[in-house]
Protein backbone atom coordinates (compact mmCIF):
# COMPACT_ATOMS: atom_id res chain seq x y z
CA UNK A 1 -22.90 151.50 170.17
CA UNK A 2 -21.71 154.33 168.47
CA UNK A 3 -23.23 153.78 165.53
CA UNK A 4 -26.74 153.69 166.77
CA UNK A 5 -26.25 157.02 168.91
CA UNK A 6 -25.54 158.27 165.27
CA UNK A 7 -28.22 156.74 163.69
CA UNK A 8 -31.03 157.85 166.86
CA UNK A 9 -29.58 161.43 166.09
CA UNK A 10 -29.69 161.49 162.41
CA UNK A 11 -33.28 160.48 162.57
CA UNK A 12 -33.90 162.87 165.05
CA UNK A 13 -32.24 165.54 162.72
CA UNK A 14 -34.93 164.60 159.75
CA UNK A 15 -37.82 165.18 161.64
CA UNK A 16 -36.45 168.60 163.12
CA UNK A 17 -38.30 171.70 162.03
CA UNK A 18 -36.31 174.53 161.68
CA UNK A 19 -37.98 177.79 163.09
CA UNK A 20 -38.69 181.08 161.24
CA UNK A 21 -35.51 183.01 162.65
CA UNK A 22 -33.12 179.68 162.04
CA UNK A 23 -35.05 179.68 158.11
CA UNK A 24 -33.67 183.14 158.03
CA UNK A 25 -30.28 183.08 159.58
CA UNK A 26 -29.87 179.83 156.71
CA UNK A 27 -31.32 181.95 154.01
CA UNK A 28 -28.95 184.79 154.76
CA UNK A 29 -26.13 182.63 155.46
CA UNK A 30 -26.57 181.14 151.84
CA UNK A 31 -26.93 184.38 149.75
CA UNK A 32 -23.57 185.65 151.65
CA UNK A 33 -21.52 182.27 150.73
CA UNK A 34 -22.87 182.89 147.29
CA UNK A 35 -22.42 186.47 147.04
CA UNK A 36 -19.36 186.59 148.60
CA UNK A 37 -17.79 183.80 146.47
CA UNK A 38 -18.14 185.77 143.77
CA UNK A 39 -17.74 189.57 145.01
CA UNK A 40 -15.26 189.51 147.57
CA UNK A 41 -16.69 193.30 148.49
CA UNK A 42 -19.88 192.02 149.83
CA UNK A 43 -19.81 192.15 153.72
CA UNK A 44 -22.42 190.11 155.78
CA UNK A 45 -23.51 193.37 157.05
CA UNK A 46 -24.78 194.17 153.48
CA UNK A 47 -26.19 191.02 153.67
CA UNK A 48 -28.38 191.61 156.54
CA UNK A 49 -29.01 195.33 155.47
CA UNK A 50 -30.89 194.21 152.27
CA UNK A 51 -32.90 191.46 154.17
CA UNK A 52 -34.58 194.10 156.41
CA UNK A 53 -34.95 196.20 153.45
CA UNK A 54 -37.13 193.21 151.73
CA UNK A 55 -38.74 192.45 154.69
CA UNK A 56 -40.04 196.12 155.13
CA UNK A 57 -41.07 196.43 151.31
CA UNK A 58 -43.19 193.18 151.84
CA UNK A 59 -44.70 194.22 154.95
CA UNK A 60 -45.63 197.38 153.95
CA UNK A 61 -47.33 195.17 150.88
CA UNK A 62 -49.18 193.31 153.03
CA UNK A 63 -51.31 196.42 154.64
C-alpha cells in the first residue's frame, strides 16, 4: 500500500509545474550552494542582491 501512495505521488511530482517565483527561489538556491561551496564569504543575501540587480538591468532592456 505504501508503495503505490509513493508511486501516485511521484507521478504526481513529474507532471508538477513549478511557478515563476519557485523557478527563482531554485535558481538562487543553486548559484548560492555553488558559490558558497567554493567562497565561503558569499552570503545568501549577496545572492539575492545580484538577482534584483539582473533583473533590473534586463527590465530596463526590455523598454
Amino acid at each position: 500500500m505504501v508503495e503505490r501512495a509513493l508511486e501516485s505521488l511521484l507521478e504526481a511530482a513529474k507532471k508538477a509545474q513549478p511557478s515563476a517565483r519557485q523557478r527563482e527561489e531554485q535558481r538562487r538556491s543553486f548559484a548560492y550552494g555553488n558559490t558558497a561551496f567554493e567562497n565561503k564569504l558569499i552570503t545568501r543575501e549577496m545572492i539575492n542582491q545580484q538577482a534584483e540587480s539582473i533583473a533590473r538591468e534586463r527590465d530596463a532592456g526590455k523598454r
